[in-house]
C-alpha atoms as a PDB file:
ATOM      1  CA  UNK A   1     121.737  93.778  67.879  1.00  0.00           C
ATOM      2  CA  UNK A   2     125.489  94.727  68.295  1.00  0.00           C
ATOM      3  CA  UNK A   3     127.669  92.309  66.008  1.00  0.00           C
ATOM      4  CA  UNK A   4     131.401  92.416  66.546  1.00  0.00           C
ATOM      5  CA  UNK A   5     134.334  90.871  63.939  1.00  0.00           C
ATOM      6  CA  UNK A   6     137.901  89.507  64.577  1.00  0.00           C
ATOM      7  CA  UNK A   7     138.789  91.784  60.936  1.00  0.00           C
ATOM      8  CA  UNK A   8     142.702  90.001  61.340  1.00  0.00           C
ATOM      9  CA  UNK A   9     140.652  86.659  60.326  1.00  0.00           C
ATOM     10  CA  UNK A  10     139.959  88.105  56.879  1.00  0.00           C
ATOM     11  CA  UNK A  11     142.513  87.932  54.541  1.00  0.00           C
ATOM     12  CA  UNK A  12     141.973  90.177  51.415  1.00  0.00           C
ATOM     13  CA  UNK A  13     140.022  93.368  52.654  1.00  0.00           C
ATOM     14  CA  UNK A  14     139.983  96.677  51.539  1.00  0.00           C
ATOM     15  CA  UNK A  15     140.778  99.509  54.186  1.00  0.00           C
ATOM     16  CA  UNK A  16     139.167 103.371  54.381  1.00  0.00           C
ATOM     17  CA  UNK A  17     140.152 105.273  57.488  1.00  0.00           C
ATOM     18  CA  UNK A  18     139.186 103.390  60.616  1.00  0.00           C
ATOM     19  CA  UNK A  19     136.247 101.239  58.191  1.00  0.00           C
ATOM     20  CA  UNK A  20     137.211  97.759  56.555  1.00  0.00           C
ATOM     21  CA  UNK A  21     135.325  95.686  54.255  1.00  0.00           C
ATOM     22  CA  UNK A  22     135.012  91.820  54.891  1.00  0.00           C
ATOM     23  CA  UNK A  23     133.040  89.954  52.450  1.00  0.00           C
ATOM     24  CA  UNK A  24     130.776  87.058  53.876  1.00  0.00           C
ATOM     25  CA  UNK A  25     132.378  83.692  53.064  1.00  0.00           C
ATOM     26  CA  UNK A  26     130.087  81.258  55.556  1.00  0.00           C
ATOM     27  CA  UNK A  27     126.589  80.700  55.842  1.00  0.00           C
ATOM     28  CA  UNK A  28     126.657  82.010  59.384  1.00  0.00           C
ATOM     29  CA  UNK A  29     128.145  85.386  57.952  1.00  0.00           C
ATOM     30  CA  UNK A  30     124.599  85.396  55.482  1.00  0.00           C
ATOM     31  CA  UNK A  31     122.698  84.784  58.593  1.00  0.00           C
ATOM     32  CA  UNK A  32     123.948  86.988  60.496  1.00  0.00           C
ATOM     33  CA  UNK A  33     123.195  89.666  57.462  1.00  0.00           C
ATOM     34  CA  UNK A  34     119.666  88.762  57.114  1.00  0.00           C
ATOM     35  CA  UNK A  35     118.739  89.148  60.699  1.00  0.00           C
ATOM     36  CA  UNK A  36     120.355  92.128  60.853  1.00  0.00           C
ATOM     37  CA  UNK A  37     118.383  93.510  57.863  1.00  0.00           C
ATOM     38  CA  UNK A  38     115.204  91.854  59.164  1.00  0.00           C
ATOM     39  CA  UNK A  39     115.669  93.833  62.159  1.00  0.00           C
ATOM     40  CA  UNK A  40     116.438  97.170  61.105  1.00  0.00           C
ATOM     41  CA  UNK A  41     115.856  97.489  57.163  1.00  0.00           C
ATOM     42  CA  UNK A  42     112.310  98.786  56.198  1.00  0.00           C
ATOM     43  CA  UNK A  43     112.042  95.987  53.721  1.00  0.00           C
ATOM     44  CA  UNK A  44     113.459  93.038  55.693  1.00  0.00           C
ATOM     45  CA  UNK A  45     116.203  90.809  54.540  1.00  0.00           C
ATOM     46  CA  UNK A  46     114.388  89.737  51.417  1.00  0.00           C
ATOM     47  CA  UNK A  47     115.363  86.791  48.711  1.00  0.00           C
ATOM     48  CA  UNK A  48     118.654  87.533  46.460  1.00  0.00           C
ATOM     49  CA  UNK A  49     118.199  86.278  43.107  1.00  0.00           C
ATOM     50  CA  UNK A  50     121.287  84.934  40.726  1.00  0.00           C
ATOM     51  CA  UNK A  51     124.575  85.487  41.858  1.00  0.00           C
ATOM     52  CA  UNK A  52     124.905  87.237  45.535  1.00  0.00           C
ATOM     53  CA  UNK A  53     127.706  88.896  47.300  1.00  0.00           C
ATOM     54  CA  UNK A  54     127.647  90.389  50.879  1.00  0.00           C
ATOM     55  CA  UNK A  55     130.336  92.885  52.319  1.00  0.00           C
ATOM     56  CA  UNK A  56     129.970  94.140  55.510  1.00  0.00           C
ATOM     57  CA  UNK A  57     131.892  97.481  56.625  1.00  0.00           C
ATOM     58  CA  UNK A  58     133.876  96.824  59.975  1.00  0.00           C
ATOM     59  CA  UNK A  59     134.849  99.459  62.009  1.00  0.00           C
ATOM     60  CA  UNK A  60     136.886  98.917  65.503  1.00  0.00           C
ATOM     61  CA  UNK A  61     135.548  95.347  65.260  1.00  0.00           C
ATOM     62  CA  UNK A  62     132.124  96.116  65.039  1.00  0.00           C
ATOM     63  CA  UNK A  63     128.963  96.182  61.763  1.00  0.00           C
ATOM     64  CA  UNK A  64     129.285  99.521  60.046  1.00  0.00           C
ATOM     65  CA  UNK A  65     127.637  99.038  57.358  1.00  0.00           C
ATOM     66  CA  UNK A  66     125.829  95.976  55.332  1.00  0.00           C
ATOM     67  CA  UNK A  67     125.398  95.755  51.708  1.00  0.00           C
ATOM     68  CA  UNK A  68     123.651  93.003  49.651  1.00  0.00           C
ATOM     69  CA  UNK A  69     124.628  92.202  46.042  1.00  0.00           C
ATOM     70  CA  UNK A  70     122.875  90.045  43.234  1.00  0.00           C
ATOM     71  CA  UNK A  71     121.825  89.274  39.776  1.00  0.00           C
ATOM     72  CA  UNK A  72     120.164  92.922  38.151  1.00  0.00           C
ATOM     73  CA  UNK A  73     116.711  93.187  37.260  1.00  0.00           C
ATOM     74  CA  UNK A  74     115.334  91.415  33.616  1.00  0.00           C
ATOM     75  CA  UNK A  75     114.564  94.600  32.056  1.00  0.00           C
ATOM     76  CA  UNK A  76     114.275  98.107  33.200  1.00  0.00           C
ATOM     77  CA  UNK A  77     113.356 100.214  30.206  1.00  0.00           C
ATOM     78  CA  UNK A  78     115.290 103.556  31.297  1.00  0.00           C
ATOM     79  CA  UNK A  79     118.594 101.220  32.260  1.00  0.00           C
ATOM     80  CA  UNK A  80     118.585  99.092  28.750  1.00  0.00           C
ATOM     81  CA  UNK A  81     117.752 102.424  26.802  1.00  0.00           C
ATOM     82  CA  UNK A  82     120.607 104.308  28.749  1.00  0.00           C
ATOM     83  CA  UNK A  83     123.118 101.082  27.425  1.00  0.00           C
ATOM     84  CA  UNK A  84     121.721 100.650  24.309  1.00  0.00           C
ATOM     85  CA  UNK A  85     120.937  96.955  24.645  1.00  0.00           C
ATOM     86  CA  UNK A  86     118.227  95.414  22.389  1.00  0.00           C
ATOM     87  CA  UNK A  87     116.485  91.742  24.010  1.00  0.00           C
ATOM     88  CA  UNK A  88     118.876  89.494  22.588  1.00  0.00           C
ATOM     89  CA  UNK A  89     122.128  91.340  23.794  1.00  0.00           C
ATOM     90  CA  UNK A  90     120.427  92.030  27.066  1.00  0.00           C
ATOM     91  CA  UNK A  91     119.534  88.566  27.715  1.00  0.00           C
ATOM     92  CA  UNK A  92     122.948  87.378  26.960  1.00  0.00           C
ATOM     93  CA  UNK A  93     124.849  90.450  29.099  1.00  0.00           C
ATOM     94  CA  UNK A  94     122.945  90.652  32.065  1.00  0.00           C
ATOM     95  CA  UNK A  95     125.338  89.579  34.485  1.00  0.00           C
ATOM     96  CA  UNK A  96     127.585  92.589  33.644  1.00  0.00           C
ATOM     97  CA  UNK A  97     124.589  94.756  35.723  1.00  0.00           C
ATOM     98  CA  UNK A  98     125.050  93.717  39.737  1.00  0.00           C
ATOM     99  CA  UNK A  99     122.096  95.202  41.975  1.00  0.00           C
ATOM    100  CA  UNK A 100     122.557  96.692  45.208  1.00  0.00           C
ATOM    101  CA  UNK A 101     119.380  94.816  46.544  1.00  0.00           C
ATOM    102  CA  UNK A 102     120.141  96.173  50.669  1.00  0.00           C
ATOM    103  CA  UNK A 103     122.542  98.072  52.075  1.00  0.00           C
ATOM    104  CA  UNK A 104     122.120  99.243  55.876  1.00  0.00           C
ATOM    105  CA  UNK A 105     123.937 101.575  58.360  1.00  0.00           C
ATOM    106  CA  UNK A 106     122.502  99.938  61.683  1.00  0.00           C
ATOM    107  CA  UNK A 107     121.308 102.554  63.856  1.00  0.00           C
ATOM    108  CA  UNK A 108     123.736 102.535  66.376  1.00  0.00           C
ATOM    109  CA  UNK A 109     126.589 103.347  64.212  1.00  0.00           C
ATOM    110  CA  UNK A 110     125.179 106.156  62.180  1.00  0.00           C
ATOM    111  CA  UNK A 111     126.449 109.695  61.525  1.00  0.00           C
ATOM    112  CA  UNK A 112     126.761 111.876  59.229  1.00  0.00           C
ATOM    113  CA  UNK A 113     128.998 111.084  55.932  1.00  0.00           C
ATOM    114  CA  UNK A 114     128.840 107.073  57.177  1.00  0.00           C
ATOM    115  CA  UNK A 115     126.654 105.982  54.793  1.00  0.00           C
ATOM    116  CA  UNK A 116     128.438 107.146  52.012  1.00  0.00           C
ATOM    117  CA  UNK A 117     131.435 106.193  52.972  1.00  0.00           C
ATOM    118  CA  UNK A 118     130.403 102.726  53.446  1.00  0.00           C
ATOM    119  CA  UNK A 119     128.592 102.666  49.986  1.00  0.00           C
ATOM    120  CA  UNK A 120     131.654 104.362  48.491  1.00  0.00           C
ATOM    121  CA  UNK A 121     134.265 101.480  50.599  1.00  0.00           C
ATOM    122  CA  UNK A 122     131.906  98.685  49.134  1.00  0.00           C
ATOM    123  CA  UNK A 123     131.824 100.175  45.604  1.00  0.00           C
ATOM    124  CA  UNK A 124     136.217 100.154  45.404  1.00  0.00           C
ATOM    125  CA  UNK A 125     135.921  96.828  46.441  1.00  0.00           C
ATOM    126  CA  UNK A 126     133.096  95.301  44.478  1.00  0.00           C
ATOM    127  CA  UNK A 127     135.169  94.772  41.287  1.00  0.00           C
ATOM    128  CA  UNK A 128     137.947  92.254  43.241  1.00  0.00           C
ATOM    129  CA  UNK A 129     135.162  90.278  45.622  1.00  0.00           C
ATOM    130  CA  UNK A 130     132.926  89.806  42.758  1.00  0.00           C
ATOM    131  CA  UNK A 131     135.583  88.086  40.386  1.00  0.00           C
ATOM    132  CA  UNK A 132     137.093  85.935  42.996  1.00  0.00           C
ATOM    133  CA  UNK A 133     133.457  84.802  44.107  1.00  0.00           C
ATOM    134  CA  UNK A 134     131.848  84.547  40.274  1.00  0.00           C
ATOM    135  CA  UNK A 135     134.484  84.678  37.415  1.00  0.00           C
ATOM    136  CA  UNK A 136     133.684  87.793  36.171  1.00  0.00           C
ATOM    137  CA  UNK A 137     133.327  91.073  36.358  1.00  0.00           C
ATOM    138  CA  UNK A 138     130.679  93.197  36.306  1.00  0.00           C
ATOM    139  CA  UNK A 139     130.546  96.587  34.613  1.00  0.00           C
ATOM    140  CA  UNK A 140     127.344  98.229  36.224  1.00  0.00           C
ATOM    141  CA  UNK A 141     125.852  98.607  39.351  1.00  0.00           C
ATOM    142  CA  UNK A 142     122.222  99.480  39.820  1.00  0.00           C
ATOM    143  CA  UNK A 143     120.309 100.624  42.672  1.00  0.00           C
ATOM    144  CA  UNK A 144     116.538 101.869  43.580  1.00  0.00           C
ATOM    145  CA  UNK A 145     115.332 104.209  45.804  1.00  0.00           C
ATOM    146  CA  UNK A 146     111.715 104.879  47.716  1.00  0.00           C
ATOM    147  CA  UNK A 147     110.654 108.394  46.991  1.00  0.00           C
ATOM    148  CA  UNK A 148     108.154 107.807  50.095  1.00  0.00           C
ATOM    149  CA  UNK A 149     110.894 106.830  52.427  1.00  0.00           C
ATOM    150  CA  UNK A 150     114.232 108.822  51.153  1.00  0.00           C
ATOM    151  CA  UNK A 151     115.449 111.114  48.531  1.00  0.00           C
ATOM    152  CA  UNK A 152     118.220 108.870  46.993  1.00  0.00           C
ATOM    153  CA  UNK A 153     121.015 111.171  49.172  1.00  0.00           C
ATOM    154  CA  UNK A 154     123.273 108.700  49.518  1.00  0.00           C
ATOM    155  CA  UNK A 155     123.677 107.767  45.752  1.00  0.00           C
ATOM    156  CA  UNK A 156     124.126 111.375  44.826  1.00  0.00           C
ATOM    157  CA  UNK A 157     126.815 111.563  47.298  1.00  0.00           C
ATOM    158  CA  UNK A 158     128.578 108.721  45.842  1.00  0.00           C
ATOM    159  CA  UNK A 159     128.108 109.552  41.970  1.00  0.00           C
ATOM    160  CA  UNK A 160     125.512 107.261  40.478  1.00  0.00           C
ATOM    161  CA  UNK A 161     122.943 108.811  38.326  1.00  0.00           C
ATOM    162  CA  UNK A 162     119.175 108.650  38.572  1.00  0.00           C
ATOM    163  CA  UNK A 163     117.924 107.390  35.250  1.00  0.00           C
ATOM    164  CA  UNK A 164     114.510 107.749  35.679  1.00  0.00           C
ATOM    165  CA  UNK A 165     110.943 106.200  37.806  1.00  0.00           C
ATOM    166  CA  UNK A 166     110.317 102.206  37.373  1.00  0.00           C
ATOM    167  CA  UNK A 167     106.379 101.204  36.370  1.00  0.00           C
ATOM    168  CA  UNK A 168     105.565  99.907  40.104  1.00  0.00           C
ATOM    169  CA  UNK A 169     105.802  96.549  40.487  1.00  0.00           C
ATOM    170  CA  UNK A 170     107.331  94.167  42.870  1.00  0.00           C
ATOM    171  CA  UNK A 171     108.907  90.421  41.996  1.00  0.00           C
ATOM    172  CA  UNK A 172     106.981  87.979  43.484  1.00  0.00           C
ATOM    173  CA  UNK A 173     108.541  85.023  41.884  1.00  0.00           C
ATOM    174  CA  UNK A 174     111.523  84.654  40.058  1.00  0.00           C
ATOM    175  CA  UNK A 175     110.288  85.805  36.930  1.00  0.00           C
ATOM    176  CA  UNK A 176     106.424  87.242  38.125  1.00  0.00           C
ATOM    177  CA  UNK A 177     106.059  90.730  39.118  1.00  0.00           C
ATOM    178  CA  UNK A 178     102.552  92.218  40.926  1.00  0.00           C
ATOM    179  CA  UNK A 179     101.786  95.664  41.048  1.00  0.00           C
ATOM    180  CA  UNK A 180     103.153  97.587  44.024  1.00  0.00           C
ATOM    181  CA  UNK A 181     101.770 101.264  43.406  1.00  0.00           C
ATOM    182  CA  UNK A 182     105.120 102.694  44.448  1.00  0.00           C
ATOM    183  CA  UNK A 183     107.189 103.404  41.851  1.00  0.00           C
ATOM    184  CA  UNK A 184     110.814 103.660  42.899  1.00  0.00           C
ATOM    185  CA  UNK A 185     113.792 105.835  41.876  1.00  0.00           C
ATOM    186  CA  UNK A 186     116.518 104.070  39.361  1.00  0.00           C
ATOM    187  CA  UNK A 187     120.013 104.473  39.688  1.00  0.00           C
ATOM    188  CA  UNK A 188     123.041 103.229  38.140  1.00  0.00           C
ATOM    189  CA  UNK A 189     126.558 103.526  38.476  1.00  0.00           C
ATOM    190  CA  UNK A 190     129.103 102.432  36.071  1.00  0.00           C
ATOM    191  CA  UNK A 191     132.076 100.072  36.895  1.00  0.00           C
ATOM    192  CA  UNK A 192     134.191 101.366  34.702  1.00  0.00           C
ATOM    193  CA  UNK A 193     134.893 104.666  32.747  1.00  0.00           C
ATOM    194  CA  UNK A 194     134.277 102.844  29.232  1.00  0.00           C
ATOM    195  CA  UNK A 195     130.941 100.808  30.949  1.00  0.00           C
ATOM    196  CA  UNK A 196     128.780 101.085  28.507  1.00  0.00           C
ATOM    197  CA  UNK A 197     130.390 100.940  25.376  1.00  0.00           C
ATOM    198  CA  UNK A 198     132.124  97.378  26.456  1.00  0.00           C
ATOM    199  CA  UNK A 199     128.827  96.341  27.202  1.00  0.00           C
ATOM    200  CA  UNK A 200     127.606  97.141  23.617  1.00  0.00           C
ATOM    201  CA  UNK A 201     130.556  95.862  22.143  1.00  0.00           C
ATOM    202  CA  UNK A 202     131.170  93.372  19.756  1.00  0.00           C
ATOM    203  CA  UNK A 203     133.303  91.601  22.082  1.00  0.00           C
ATOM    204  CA  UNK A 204     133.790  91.686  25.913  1.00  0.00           C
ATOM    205  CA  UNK A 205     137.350  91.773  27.834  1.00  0.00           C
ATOM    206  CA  UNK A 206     138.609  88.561  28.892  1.00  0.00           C
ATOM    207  CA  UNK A 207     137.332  89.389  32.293  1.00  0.00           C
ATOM    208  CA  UNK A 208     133.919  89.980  31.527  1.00  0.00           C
ATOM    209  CA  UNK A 209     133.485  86.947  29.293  1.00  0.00           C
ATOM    210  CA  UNK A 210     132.207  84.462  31.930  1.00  0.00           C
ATOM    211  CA  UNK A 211     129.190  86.696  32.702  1.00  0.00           C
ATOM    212  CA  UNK A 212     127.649  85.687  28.423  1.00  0.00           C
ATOM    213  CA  UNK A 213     124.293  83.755  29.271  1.00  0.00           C
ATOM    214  CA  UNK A 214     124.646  80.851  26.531  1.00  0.00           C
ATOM    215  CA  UNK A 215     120.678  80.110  25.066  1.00  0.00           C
ATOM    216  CA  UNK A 216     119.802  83.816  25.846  1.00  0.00           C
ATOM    217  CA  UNK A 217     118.386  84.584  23.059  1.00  0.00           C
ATOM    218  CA  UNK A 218     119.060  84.787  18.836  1.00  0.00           C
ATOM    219  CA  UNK A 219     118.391  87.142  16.270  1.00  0.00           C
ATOM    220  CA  UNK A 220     115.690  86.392  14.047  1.00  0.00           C
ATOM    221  CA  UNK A 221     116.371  85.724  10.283  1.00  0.00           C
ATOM    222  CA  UNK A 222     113.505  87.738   9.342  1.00  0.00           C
ATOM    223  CA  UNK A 223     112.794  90.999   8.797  1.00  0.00           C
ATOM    224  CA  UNK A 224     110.745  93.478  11.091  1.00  0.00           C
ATOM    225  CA  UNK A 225     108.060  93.891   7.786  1.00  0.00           C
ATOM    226  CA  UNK A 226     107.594  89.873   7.831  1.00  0.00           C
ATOM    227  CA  UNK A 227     107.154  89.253  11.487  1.00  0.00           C
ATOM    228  CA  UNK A 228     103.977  88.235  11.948  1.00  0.00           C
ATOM    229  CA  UNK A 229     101.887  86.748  14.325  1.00  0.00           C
ATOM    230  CA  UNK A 230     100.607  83.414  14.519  1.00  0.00           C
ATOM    231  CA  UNK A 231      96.971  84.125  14.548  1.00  0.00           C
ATOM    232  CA  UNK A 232      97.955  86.302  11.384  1.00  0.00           C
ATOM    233  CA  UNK A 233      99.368  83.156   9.937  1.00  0.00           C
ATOM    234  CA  UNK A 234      96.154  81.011  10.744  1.00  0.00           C
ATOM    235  CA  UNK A 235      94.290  83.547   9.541  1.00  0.00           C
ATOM    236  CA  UNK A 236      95.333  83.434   5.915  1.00  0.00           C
ATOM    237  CA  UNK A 237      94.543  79.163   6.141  1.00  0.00           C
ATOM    238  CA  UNK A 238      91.571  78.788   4.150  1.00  0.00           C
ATOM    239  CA  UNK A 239      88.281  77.391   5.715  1.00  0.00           C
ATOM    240  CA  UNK A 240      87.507  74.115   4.271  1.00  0.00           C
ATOM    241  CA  UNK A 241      84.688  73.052   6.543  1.00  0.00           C
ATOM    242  CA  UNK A 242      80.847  73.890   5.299  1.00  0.00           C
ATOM    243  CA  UNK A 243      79.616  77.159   6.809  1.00  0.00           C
ATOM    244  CA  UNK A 244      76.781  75.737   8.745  1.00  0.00           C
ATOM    245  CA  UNK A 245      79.742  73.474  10.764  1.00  0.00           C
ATOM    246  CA  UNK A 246      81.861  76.764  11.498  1.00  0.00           C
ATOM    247  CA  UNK A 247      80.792  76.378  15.179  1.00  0.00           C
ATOM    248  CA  UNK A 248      84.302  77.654  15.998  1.00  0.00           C
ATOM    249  CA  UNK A 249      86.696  80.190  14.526  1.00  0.00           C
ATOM    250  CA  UNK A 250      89.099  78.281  12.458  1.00  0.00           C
ATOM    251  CA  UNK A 251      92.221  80.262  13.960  1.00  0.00           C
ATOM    252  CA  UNK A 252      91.025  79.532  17.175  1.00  0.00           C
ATOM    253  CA  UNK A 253      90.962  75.466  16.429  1.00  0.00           C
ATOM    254  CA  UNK A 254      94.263  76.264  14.814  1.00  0.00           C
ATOM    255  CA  UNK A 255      95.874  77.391  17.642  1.00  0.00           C
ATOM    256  CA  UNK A 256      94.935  74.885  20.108  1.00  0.00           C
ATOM    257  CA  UNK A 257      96.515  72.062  17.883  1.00  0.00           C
ATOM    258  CA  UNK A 258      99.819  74.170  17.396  1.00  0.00           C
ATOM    259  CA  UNK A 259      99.467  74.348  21.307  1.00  0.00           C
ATOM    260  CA  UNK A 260      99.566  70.794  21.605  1.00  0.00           C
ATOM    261  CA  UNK A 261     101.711  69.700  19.191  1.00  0.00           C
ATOM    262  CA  UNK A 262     104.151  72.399  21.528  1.00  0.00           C
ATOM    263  CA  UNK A 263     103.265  70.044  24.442  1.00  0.00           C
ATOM    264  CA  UNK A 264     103.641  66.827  22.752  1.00  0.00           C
ATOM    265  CA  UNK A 265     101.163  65.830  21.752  1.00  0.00           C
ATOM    266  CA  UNK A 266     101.163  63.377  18.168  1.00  0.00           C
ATOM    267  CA  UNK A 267      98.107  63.009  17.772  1.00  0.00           C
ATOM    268  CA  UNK A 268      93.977  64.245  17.766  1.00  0.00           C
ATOM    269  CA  UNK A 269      93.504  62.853  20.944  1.00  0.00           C
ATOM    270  CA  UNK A 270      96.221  63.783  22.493  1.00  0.00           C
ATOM    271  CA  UNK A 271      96.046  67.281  22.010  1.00  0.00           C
ATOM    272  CA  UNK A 272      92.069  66.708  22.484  1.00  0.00           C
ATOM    273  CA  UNK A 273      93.382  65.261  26.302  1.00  0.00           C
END
């Protein structure tokens, strides 16, 4: 499928040589994405998750290049270790890490050095899009690669850093992941030079403020030595029933009334329902 552009139409766009970048703005330009990564990407168009941006790279009025951003993935254990987030600052940050979900060079444009040169175009011009589309901006961009299909050539090429294998497993849901049995190649590339100490920090620039998820998480008062669990809890409840009417485990009977006083319920039959 040959896809053509009038690039005059588009009025902030970054320029590389004879290749553009025009960021989608319609729903037509997100269809026109998706069928062309249905068509030609090894994975198909897919589902973005959070907030999405899509720049395509023009050259003499026709598809270069097509690359699909959105919200990063929860948690990655090699990413958060490599930022130094614990849960709570992660869950509240997240939206400073932007995944490149697809990018594609259809196959009538390729040669050699394109594909870097479109992933390098889109990267310059990520920062700008993303603000003017979401509010804020985002500080680190992360990637993954199939070791079965390609060596991660184009990242190399365009400085981001392999920070290790992921576990293997594919999101099925929005937050439900299956097993896959193809672990993929993780890479990231900061957004600015200072990345990941802002995102540590105590407090973000102005600019990256909007991206602070409010309810992600809080600290907990106590202290590692006193969290315990809640069967550990039940378990120190003493038994006042006779022994020969212990038909159940009292932590066990314990638990399924905390469980529906969680669900509502006010009273024995209630919960019992």
């Amino acid at each position: 499928m040959i896809q053509t552009f009038d690039s005059s139409t588009s009025a902030d766009r970054l320029v590389s040589g004879s290749l553009e970048i025009r960021c989608a703005s319609t729903s037509a330009d997100w269809e026109i994405a998706h069928q062309m990564l249905d068509e030609e990407h090894f994975l198909g168009a897919g589902r973005e998750a959070g907030d999405r941006l899509c720049q395509f790279v023009i050259e003499n009025g026709h598809v270069a290049g097509v690359l699909i951003w959105c919200a990063a993935a929860w948690h990655l254990k090699d990413r958060d270790a490599i930022i130094g987030w614990d849960p709570v600052t992660r869950s509240q940050r997240l939206k400073l890490v932007v995944q490149l979900r697809r990018f594609l060079v259809p196959e009538r444009s390729r040669r050699p050095n394109l594909a870097s040169q479109c992933l390098g175009l889109g990267l310059r011009a990520l920062h700008g899009e993303w603000v003017a589309q979401h509010g804020y901006r985002p500080l680190l961009a992360e990637s993954f690669s199939d070791p079965e299909s390609h060596h991660g050539t184009v990242y190399k090429a365009t400085n981001w850093t392999c920070a290790g294998d992921t576990k293997g497993f594919s999101q099925d849901h929005t937050d439900y992941y299956l097993p896959n049995q193809r672990p993929k190649k993780l890479w990231l590339k900061p957004l600015d030079a200072h990345a990941y100490i802002l995102m540590c920090a105590p407090h973000l620039p102005a600019d990256c403020q909007a991206a602070l998820t409010a309810g992600g998480g809080a600290r907990s008062p106590l202290k590692t030595a006193q969290l315990k669990t809640l069967r550990h809890a039940f378990e120190q409840v003493p038994d006042p029933r006779r022994p020969q009417s212990r038909r159940h485990p009292l932590t066990a009977m314990l638990t399924l009334v905390a469980l529906g006083l969680l669900m509502g319920g006010r009273d024995m039959l209630n919960i019992w329902r």
